[in-house]
N, C-alpha and C. Protein backbone atom coordinates (compact mmCIF):
# COMPACT_ATOMS: atom_id res chain seq x y z
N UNK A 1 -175.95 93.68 69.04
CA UNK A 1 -177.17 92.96 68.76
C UNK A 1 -176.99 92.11 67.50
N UNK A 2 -177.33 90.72 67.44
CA UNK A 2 -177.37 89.96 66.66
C UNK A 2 -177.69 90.83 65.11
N UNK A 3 -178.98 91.40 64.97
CA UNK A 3 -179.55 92.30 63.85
C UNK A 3 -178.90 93.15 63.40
N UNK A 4 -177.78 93.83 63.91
CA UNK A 4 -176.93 94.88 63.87
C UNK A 4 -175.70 94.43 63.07
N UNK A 5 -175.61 93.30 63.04
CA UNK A 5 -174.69 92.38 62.66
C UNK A 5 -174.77 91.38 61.49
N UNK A 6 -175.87 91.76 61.26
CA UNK A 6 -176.14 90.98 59.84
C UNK A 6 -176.90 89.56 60.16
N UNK A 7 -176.76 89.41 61.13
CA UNK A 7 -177.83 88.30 62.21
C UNK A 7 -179.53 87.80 62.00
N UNK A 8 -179.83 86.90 62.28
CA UNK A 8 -180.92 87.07 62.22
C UNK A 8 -181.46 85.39 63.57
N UNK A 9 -182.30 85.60 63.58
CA UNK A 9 -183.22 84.60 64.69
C UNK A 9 -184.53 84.78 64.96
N UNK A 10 -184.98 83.29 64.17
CA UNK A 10 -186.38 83.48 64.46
C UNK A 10 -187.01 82.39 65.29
N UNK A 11 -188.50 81.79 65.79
CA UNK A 11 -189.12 81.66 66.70
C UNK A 11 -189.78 80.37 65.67
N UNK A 12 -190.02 78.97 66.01
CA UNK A 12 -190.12 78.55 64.98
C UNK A 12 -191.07 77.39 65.76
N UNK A 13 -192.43 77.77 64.92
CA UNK A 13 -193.86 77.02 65.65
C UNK A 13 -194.16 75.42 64.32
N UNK A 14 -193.88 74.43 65.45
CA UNK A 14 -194.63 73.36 64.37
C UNK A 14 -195.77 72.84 64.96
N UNK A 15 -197.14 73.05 64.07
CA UNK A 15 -198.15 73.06 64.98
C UNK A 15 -199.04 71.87 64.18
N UNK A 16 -199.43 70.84 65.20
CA UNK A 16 -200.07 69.81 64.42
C UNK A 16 -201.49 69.21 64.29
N UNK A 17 -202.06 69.71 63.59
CA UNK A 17 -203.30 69.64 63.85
C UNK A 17 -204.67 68.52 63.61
N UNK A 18 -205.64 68.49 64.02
CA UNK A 18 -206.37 67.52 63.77
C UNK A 18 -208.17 67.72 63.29
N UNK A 19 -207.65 69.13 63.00
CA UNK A 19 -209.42 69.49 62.20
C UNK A 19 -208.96 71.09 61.91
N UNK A 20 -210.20 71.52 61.71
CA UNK A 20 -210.12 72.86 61.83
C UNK A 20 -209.82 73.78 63.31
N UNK A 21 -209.17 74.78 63.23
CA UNK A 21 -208.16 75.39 64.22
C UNK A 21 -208.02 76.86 63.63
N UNK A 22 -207.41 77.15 65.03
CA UNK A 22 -207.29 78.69 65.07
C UNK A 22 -206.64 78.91 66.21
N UNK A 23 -205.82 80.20 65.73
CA UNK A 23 -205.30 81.06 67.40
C UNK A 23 -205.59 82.50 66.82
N UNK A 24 -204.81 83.37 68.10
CA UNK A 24 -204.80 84.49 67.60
C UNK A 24 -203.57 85.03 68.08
N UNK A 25 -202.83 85.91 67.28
CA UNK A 25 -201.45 86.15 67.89
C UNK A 25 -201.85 87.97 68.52
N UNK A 26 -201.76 87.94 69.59
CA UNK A 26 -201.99 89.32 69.85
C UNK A 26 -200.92 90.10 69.85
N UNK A 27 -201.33 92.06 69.31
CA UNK A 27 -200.78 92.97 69.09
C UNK A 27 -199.25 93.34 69.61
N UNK A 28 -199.41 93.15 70.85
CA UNK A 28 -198.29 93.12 72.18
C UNK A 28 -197.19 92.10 71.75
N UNK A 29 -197.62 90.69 71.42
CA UNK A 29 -196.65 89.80 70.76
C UNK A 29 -195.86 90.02 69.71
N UNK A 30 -196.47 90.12 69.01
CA UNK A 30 -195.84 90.95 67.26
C UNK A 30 -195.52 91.96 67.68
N UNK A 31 -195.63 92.85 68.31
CA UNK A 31 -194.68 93.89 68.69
C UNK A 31 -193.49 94.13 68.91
N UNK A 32 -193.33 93.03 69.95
CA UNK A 32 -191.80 92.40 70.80
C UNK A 32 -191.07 91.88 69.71
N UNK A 33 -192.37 90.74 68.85
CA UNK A 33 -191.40 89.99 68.30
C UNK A 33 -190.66 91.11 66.96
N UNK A 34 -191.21 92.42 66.91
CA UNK A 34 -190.65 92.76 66.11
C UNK A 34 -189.76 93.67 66.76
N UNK A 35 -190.09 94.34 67.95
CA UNK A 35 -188.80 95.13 68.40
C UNK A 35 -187.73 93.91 68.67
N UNK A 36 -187.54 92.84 68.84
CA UNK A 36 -186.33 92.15 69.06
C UNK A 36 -185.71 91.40 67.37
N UNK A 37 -186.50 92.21 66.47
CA UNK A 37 -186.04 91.51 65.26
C UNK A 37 -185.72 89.92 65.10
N UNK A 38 -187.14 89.79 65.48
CA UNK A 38 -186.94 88.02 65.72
C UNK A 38 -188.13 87.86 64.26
N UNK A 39 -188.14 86.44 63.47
CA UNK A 39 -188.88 86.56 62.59
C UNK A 39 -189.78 85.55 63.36
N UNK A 40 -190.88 85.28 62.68
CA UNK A 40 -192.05 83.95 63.53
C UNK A 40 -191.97 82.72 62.17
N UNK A 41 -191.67 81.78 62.15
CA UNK A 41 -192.11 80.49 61.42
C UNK A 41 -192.84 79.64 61.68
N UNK A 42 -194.41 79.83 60.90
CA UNK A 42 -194.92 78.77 61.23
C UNK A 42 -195.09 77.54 60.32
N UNK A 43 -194.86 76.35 61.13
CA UNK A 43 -195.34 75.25 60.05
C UNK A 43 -196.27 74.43 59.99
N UNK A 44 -197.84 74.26 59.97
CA UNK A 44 -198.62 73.69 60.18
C UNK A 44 -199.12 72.01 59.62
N UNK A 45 -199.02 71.31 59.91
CA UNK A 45 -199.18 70.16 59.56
C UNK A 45 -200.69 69.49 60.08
N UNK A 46 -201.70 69.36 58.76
CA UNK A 46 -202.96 68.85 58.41
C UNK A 46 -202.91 67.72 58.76
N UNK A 47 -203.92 67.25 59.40
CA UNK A 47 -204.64 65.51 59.86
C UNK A 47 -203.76 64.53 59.42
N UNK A 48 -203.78 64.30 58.05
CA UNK A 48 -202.78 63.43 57.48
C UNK A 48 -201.34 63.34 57.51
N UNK A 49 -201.16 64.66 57.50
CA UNK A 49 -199.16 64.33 57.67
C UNK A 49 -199.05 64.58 59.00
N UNK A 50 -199.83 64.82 59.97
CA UNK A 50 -199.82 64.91 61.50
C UNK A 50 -199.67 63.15 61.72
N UNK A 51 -200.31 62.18 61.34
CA UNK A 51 -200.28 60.70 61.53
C UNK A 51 -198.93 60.27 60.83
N UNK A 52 -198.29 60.73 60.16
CA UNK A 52 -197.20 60.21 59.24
C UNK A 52 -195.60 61.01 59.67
N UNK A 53 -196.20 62.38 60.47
CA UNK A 53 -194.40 62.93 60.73
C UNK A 53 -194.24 61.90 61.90
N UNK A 54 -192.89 61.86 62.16
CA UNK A 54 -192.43 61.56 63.20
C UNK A 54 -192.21 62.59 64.52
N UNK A 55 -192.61 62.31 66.00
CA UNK A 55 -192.42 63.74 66.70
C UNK A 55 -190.93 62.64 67.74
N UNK A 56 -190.52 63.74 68.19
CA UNK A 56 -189.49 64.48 69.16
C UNK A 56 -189.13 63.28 69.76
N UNK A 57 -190.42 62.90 70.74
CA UNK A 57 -190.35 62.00 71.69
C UNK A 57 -190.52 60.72 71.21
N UNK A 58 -190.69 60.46 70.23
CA UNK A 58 -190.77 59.04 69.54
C UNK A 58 -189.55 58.28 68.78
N UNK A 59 -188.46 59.50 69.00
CA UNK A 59 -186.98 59.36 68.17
C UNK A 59 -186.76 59.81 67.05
N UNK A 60 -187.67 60.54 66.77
CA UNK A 60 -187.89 61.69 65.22
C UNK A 60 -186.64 62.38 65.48
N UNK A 61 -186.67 63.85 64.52
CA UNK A 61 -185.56 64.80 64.90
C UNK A 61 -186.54 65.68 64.40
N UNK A 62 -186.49 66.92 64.99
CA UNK A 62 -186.89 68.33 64.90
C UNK A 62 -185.99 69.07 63.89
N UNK A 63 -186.03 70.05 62.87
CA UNK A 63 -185.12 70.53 62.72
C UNK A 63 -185.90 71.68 62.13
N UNK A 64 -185.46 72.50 61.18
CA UNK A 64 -185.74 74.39 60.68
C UNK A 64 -184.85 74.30 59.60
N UNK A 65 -185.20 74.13 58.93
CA UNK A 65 -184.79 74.43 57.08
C UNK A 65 -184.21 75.58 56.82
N UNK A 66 -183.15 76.40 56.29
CA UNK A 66 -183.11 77.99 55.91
C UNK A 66 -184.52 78.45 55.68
N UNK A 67 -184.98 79.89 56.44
CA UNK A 67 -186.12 80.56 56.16
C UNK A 67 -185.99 81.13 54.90
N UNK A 68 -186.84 82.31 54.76
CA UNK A 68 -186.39 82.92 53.30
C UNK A 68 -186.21 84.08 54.21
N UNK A 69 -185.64 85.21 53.52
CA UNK A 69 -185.47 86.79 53.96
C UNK A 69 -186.03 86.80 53.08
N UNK A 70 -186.42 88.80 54.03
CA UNK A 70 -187.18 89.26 52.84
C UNK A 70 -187.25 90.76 53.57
């Protein structure tokens, strides 16, 4: 297993929004995601830098920065 190994992999949400928002991550999810030692990253981006990133399909690039451990 990746984790066993000094490994790590996480799940990495860029979510872009345009007012006020909400989800809910249910119990069952965080569960998995923790029996598979996966971490969750989220990155949320507010009204304004939602109009200013570049996305995917427009010729942007996606990418994931080093997380932190912890």
């Amino acid at each position: 297993m990746l984790h066993d190994t000094g490994g790590r992999a996480e799940i990495f949400v860029g979510w872009f929004i345009n007012g006020n928002t909400g989800d809910v991550l249910p119990p069952g999810l965080l569960g998995a995601l923790a029996a598979l030692h996966l971490d969750l990253a989220l990155d949320i981006y507010p009204p304004d830098q939602a109009k200013t990133q570049p996305s995917a399909s427009a010729g942007g690039s996606v990418s994931a920065g080093p997380a932190a451990t912890g």
